[in-house]
C-alpha atoms as a PDB file:
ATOM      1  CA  UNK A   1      19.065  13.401   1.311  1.00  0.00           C
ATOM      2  CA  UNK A   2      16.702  15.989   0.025  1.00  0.00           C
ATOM      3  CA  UNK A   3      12.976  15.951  -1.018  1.00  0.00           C
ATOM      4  CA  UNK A   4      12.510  17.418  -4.731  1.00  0.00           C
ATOM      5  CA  UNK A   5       9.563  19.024  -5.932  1.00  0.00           C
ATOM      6  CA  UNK A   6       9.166  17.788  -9.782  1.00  0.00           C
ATOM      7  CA  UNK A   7       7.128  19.581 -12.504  1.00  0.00           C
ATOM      8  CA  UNK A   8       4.567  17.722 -13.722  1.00  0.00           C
ATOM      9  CA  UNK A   9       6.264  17.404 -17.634  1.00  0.00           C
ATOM     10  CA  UNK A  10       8.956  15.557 -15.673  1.00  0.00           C
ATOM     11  CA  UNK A  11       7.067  12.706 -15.601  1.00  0.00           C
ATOM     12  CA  UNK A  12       7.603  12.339 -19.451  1.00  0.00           C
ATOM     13  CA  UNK A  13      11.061  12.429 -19.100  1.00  0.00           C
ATOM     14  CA  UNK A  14      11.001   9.768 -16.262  1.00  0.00           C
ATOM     15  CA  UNK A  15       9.543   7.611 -18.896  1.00  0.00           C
ATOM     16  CA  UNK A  16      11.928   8.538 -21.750  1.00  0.00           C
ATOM     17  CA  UNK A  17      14.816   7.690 -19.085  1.00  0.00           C
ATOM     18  CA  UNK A  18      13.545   4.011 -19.488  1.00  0.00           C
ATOM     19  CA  UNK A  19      13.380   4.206 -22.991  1.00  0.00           C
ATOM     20  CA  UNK A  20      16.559   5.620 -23.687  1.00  0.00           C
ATOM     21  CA  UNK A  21      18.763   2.756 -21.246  1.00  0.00           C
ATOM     22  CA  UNK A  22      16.678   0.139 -22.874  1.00  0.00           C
ATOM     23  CA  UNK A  23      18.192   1.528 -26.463  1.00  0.00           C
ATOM     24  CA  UNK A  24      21.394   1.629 -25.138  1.00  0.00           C
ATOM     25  CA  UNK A  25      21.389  -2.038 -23.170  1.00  0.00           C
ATOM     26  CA  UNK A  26      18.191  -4.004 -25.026  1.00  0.00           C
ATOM     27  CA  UNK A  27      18.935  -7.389 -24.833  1.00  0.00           C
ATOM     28  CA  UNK A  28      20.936  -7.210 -21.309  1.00  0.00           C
ATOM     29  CA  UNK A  29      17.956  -5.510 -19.590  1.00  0.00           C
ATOM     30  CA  UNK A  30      15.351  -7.559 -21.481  1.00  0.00           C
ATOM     31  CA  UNK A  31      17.383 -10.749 -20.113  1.00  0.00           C
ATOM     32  CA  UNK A  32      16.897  -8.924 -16.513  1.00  0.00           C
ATOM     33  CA  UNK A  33      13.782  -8.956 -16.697  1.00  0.00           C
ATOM     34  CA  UNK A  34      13.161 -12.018 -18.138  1.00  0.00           C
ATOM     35  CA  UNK A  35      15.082 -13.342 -15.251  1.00  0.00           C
ATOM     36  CA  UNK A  36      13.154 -11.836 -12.667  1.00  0.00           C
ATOM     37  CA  UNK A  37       9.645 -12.966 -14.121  1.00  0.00           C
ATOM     38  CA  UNK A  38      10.878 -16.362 -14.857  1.00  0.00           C
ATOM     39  CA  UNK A  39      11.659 -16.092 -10.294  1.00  0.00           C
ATOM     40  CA  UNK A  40       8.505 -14.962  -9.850  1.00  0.00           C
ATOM     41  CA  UNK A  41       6.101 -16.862 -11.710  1.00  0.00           C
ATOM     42  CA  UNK A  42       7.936 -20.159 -10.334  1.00  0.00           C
ATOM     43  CA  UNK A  43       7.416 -18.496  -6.629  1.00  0.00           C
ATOM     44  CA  UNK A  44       3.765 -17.524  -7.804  1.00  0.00           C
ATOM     45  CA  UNK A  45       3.456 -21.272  -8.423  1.00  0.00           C
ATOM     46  CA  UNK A  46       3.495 -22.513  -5.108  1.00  0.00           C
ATOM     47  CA  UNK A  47      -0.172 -22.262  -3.425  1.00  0.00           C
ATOM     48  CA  UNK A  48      -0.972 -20.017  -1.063  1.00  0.00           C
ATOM     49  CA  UNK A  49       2.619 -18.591   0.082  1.00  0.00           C
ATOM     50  CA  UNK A  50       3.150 -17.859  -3.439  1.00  0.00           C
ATOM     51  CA  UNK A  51       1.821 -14.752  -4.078  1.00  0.00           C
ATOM     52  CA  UNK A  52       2.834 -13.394  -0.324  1.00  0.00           C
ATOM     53  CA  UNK A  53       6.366 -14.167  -1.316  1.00  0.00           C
ATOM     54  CA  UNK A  54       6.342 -12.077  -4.446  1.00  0.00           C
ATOM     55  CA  UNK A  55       4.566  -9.445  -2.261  1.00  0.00           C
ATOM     56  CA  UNK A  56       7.732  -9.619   0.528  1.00  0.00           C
ATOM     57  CA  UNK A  57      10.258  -9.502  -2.812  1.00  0.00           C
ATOM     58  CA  UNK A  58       9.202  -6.941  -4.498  1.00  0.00           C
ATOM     59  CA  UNK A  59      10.455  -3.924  -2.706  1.00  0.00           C
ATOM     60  CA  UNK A  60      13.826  -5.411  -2.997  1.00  0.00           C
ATOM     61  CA  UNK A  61      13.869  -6.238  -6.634  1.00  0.00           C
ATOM     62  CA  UNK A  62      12.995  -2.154  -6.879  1.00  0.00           C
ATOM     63  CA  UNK A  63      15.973  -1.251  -5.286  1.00  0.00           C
ATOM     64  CA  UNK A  64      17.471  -4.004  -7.134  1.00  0.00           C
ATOM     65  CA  UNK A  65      16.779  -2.179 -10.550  1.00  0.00           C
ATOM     66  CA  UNK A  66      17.834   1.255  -9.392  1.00  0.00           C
ATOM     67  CA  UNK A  67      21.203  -0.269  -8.285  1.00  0.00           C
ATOM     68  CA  UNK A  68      21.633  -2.028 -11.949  1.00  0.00           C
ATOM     69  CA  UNK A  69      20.534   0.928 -14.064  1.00  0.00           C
ATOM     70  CA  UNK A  70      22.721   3.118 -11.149  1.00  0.00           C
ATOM     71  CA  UNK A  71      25.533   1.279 -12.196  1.00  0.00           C
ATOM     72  CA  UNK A  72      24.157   1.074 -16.084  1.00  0.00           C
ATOM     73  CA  UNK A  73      24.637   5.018 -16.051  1.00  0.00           C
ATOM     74  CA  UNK A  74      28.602   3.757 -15.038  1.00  0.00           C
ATOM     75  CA  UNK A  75      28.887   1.239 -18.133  1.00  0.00           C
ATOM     76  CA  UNK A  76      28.426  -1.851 -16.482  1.00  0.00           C
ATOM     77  CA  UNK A  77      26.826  -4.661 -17.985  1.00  0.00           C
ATOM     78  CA  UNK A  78      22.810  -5.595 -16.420  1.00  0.00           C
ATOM     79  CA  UNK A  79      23.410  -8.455 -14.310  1.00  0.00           C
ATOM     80  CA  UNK A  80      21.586 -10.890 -11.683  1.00  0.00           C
ATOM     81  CA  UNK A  81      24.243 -10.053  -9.642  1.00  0.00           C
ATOM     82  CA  UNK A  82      23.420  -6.306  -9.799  1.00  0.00           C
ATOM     83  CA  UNK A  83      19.868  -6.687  -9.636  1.00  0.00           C
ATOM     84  CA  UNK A  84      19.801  -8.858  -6.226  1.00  0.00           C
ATOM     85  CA  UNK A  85      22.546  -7.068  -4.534  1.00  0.00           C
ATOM     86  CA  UNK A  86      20.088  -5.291  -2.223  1.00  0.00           C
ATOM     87  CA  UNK A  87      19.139  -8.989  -0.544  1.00  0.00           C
ATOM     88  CA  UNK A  88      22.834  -9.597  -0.155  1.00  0.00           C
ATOM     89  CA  UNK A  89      23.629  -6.193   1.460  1.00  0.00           C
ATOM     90  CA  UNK A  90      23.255  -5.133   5.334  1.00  0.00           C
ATOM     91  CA  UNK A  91      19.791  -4.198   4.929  1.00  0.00           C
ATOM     92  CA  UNK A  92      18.551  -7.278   3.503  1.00  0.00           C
ATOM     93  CA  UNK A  93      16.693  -7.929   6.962  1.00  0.00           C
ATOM     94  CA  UNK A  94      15.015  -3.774   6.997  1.00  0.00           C
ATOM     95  CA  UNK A  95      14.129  -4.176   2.927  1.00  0.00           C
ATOM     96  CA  UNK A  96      12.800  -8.075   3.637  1.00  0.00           C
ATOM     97  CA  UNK A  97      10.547  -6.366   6.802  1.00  0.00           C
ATOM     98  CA  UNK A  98       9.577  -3.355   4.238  1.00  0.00           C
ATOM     99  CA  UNK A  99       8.755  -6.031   1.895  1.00  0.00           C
ATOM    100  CA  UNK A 100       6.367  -7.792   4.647  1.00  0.00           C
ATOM    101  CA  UNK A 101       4.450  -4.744   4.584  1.00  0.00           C
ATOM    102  CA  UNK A 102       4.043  -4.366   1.353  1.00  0.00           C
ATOM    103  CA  UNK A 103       2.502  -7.692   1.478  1.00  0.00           C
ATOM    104  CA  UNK A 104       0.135  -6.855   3.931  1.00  0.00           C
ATOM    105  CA  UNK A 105      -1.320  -3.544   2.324  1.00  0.00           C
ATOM    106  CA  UNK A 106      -1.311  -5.684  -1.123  1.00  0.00           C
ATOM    107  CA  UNK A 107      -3.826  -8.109   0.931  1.00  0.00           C
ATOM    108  CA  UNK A 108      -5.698  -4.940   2.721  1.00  0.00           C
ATOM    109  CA  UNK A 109      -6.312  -3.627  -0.633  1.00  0.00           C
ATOM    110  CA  UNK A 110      -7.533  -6.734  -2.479  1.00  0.00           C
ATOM    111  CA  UNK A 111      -9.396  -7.955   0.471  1.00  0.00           C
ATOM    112  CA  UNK A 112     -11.349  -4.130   0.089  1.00  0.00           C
ATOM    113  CA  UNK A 113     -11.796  -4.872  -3.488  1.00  0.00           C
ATOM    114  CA  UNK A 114     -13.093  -8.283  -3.015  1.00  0.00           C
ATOM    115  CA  UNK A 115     -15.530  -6.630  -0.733  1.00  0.00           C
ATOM    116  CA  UNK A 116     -16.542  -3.887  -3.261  1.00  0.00           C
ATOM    117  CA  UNK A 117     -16.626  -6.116  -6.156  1.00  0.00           C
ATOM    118  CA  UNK A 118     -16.829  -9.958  -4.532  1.00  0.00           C
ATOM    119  CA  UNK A 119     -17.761 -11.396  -8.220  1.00  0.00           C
ATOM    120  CA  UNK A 120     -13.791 -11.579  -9.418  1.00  0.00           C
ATOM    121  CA  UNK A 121     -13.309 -15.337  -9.231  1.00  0.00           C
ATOM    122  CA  UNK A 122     -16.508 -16.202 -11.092  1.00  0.00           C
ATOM    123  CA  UNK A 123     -16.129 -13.948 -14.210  1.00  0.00           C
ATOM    124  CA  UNK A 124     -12.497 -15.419 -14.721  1.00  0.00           C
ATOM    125  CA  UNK A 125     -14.423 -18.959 -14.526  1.00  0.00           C
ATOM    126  CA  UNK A 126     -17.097 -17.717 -17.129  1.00  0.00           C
ATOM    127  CA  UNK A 127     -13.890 -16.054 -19.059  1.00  0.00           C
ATOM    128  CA  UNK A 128     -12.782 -19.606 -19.644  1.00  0.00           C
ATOM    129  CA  UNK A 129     -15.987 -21.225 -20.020  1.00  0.00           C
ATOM    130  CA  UNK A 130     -17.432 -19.292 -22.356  1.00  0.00           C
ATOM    131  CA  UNK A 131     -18.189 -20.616 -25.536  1.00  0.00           C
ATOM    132  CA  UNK A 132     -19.096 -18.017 -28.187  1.00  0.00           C
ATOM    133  CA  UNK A 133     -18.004 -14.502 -28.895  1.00  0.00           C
ATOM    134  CA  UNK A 134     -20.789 -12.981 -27.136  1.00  0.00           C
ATOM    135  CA  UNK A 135     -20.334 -14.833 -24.032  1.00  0.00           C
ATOM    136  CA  UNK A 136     -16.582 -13.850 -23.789  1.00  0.00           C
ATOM    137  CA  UNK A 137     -16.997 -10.319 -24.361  1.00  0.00           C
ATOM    138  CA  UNK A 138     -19.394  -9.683 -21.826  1.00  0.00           C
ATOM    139  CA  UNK A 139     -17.055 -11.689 -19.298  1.00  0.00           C
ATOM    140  CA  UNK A 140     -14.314  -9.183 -20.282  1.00  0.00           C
ATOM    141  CA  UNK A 141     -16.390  -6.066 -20.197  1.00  0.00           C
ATOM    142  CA  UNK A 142     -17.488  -7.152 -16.438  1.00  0.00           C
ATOM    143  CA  UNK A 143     -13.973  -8.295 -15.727  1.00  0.00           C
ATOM    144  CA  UNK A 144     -12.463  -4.724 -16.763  1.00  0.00           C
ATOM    145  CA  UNK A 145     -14.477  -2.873 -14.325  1.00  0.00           C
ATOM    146  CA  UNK A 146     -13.289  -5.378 -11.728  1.00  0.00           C
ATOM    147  CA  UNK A 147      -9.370  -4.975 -12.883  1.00  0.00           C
ATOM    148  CA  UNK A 148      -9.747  -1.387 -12.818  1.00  0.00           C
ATOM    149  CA  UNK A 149     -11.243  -0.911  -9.431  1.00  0.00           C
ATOM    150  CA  UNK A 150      -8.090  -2.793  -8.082  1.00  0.00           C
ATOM    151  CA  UNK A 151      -5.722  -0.758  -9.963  1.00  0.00           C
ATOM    152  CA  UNK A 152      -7.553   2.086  -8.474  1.00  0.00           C
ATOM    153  CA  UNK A 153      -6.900   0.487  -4.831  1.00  0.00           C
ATOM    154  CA  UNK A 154      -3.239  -0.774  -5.421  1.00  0.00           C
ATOM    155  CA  UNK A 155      -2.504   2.992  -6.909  1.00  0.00           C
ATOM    156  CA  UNK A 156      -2.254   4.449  -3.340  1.00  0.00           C
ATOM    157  CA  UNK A 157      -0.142   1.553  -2.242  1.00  0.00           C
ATOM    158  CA  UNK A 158       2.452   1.486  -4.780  1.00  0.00           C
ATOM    159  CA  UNK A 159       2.970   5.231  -4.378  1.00  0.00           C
ATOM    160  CA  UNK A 160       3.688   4.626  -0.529  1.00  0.00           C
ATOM    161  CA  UNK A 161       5.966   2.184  -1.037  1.00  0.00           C
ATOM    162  CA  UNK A 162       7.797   3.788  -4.173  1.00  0.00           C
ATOM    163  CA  UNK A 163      10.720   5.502  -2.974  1.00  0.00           C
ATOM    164  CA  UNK A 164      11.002   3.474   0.243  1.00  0.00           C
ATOM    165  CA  UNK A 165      13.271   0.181  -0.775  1.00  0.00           C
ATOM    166  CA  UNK A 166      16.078   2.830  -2.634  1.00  0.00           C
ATOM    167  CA  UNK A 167      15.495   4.733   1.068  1.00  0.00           C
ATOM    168  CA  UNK A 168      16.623   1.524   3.224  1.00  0.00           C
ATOM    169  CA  UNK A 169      19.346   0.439   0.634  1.00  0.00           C
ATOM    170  CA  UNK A 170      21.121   3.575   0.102  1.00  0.00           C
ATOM    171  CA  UNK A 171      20.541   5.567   3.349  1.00  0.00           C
ATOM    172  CA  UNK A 172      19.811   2.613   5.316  1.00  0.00           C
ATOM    173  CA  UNK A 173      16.440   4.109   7.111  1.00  0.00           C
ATOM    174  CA  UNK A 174      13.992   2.009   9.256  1.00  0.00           C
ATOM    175  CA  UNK A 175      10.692   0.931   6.971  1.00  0.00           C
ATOM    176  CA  UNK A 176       8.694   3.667   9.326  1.00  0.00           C
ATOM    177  CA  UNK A 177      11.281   6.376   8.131  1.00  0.00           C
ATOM    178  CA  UNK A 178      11.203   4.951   4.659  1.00  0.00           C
ATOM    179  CA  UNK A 179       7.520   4.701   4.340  1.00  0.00           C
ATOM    180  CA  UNK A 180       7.207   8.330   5.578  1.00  0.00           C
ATOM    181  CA  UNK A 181       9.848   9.709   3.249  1.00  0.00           C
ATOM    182  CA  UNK A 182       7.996   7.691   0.323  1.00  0.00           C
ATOM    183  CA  UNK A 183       5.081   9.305   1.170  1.00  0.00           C
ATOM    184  CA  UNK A 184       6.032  13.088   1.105  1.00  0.00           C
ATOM    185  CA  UNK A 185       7.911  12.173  -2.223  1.00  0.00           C
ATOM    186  CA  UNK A 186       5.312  11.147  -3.746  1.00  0.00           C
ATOM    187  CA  UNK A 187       2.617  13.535  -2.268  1.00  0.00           C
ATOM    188  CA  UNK A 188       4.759  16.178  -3.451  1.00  0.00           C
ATOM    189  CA  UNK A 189       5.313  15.266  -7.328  1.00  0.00           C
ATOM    190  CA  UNK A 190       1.830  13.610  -7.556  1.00  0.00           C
ATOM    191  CA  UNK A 191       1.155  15.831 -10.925  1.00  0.00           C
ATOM    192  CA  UNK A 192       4.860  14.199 -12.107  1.00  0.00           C
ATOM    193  CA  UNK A 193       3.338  11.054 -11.183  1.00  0.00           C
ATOM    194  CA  UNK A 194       0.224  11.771 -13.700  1.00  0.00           C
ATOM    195  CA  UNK A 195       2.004  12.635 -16.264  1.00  0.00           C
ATOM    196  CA  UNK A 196       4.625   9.467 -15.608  1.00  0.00           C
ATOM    197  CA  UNK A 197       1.331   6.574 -15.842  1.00  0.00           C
ATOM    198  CA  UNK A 198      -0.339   8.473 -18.491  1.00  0.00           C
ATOM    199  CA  UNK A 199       2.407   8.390 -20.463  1.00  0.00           C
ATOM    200  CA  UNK A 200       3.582   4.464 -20.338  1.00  0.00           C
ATOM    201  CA  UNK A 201      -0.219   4.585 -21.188  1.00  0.00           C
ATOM    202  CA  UNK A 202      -0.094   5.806 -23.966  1.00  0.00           C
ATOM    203  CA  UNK A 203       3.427   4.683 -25.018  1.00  0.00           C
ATOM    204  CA  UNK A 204       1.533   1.458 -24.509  1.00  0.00           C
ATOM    205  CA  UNK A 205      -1.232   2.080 -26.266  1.00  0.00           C
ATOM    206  CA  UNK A 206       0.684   3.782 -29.458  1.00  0.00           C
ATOM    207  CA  UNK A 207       2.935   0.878 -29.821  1.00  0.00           C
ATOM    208  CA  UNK A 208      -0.135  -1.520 -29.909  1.00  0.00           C
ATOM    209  CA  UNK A 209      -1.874   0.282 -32.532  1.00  0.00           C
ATOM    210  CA  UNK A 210       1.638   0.611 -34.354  1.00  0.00           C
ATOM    211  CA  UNK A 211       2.533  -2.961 -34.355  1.00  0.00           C
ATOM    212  CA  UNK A 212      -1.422  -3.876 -35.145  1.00  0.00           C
ATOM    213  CA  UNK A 213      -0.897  -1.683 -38.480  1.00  0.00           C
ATOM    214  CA  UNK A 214       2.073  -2.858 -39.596  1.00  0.00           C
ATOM    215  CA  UNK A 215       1.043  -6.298 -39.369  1.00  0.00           C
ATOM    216  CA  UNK A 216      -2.089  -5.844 -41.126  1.00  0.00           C
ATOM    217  CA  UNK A 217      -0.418  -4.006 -43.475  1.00  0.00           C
ATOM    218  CA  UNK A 218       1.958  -6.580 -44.444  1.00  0.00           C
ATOM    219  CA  UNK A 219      -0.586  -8.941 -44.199  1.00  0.00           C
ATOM    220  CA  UNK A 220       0.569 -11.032 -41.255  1.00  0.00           C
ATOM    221  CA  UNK A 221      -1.243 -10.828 -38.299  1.00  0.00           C
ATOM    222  CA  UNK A 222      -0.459 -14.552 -37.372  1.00  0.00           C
ATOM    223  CA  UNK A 223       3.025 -12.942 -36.315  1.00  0.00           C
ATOM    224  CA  UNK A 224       1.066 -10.817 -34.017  1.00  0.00           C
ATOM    225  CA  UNK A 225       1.858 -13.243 -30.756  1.00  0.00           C
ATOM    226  CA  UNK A 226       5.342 -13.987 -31.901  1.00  0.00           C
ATOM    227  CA  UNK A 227       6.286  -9.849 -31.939  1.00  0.00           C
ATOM    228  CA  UNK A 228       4.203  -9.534 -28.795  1.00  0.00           C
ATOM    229  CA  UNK A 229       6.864 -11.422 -26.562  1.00  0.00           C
ATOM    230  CA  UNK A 230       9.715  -9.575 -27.415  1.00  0.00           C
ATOM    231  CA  UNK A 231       8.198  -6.322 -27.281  1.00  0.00           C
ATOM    232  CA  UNK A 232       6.067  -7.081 -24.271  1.00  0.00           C
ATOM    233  CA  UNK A 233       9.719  -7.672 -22.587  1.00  0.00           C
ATOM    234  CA  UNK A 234      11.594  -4.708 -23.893  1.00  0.00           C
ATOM    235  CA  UNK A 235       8.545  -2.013 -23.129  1.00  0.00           C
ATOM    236  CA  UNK A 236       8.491  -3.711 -19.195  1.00  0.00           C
ATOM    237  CA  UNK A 237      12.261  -3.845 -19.000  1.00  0.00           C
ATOM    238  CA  UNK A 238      11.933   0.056 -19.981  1.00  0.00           C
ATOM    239  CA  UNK A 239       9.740   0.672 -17.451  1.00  0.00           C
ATOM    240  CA  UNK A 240      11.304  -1.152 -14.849  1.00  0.00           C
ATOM    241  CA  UNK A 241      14.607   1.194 -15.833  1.00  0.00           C
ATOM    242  CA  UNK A 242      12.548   4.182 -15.580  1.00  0.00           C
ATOM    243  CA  UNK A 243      12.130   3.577 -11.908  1.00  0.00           C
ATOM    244  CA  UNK A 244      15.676   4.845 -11.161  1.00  0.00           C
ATOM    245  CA  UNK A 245      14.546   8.268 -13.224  1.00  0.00           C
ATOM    246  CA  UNK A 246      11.366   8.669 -10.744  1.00  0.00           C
ATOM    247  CA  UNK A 247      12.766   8.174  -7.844  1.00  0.00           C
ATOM    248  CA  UNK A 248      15.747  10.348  -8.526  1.00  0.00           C
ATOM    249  CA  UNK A 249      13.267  12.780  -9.719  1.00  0.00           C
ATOM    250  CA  UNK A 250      12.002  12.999  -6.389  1.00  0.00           C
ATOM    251  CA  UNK A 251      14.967  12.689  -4.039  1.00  0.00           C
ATOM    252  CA  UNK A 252      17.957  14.180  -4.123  1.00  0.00           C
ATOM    253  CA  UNK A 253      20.686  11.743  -2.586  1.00  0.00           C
ATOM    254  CA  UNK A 254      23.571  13.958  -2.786  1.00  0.00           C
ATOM    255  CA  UNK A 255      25.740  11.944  -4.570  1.00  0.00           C
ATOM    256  CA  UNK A 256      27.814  11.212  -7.940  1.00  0.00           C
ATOM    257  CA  UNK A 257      25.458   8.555  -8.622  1.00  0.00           C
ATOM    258  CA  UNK A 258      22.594  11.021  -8.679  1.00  0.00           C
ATOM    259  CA  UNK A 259      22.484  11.682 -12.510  1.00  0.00           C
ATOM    260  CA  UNK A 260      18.830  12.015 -13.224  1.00  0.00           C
ATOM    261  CA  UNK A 261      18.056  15.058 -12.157  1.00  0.00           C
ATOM    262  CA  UNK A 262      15.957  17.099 -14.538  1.00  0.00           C
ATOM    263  CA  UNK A 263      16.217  20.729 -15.345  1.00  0.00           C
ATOM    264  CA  UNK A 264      12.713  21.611 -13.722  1.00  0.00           C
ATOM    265  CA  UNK A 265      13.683  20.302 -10.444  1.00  0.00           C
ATOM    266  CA  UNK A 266      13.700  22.127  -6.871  1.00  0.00           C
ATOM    267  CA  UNK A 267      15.118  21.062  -4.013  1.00  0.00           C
ATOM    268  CA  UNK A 268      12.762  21.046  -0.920  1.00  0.00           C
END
C-alpha cells in the first residue's frame, strides 16, 4: 500500500467515476441504495440507540460499496450480498470498533455545534409550526445557518474516517493505523477533495435547475415530487459509487483490483 498525491482536477473525475457505473448498472445500484436507506431509517427509528447504530455502521457500509463497485469494475451484478460482505469478513470486529469511533466523533462534533448554535431543536419546531409563508422562510433561513455550521464540523470527521474502513477490510490494519493512514490521504489530496464536493455541488445543483425547467416548461410541476425520488436515488447511488474512485485516488493498493487510478497521479 502506497499513499498517492492527487491533482486537484482529479476530484472531477472521482465524481464522473460515480456517474459513469451508475449509467452502466442504474437500477441495480439504485436498488443498493435503496436497500441500505430502507436499513437505516428502520435502525434510525428506534430512540436513542438509533442514530449511534447508524453511526457504528457506517464505516462498514463504505467499505461495503467499494467492495460492490470493486467487483462492479469485474461485471458482477450490485448485490446485498456484496455490499455487507465487510461485516461477514474477519475484520468485522476491527471495522465494527472503527465504526464505534466514528460514532463518538459524530457525537463530539454535534455536541460542539449544539454548543455554538444551541437553538437547533426549536427552529425545526417553529419549521413545523409555522403557519404562513413568512413564518416558514425565516425558520429556514435560521435553520440553514445552523445545517451549515454542522456540515462545517462533520467535514473534518468524515475526511478522517474516509479511507479508513477500505484500510481494515483490505489490508486488515488496526482502527489507530487506519485512522492515521486516512488522515495523511486525505491531508495530502485535500485540493482533490475541493474539487470532488464542489463538484457533486454543483452536479446537484445543475440537475435541480434542469429538472425545475423542464417541468415548467412542459407545464407540469405537480410531477416535480414524483421525478424527485428516482433521481434523488440514482444521483446518491452515484455518489456512493464514486467513493471507490476517491479512495483509489488516494491509495495505491497494489493490486488488479486497483483500476481507478487517474493519469495525474503520483505515488508517495
Amino acid at each position: 500500500m502506497k499513499l498517492r498525491s492527487a491533482r486537484a482536477l482529479d476530484g472531477v473525475a472521482w465524481m464522473r467515476s460515480g456517474l459513469r457505473l451508475v449509467q452502466r448498472q442504474p437500477l441495480g445500484l439504485a436498488a443498493l441504495l435503496g436497500i441500505m436507506v430502507f436499513g437505516l431509517g428502520l435502525l434510525l427509528m428506534l430512540p436513542w440507540i438509533g442514530p449511534l447504530l447508524v453511526s457504528v455502521l457506517l464505516p462498514a457500509l463504505t467499505a461495503g460499496w467499494v467492495h460492490t463497485v470493486e467487483r462492479v469494475q469485474l461485471d458482477a451484478r450490485p448485490s446485498p450480498a456484496l455490499l455487507f460482505e465487510p461485516l461477514r469478513s474477519p475484520q468485522r470486529k476491527s471495522l465494527l470498533m472503527l465504526g464505534g469511533a466514528h460514532a463518538l466523533a459524530v457525537m463530539l462534533a454535534l455536541g460542539l455545534a449544539d454548543l455554538i448554535d444551541p437553538g437547533l431543536g426549536d427552529l425545526w419546531e417553529r419549521l413545523h409550526s409555522a403557519t404562513d409563508d413568512q413564518a416558514t422562510a425565516d425558520a429556514l433561513q435560521a435553520l440553514r445557518g445552523g445545517m451549515v455550521l454542522r456540515v462545517a464540523l462533520l467535514t473534518p470527521v468524515a475526511l478522517l474516517f474516509w479511507h479508513a474502513p477500505v484500510l481494515v477490510h483490505r489490508e486488515g490494519a488496526g482502527v489507530a493505523k487506519a485512522l492515521f493512514g486516512s488522515t495523511l490521504a486525505s491531508l495530502r489530496n485535500l485540493g482533490s477533495f475541493v474539487v470532488y464536493g464542489l463538484s457533486w455541488l454543483l452536479a446537484d445543483l445543475l440537475l435541480s435547475a434542469v429538472l425545475g425547467v423542464l417541468l415548467g416548461a412542459l407545464g407540469l410541476p405537480q410531477l416535480a415530487l414524483l421525478l424527485a425520488v428516482p433521481v434523488a436515488m440514482l444521483f446518491s447511488a452515484a455518489f456512493y459509487a464514486s467513493l471507490h474512485a476517491s479512495v483509489h485516488g488516494c491509495i495505491d493498493f497494489g493490486d488488479a483490483l486497483d483500476q481507478d487510478q487517474t493519469p495525474g497521479n503520483r505515488d508517495a
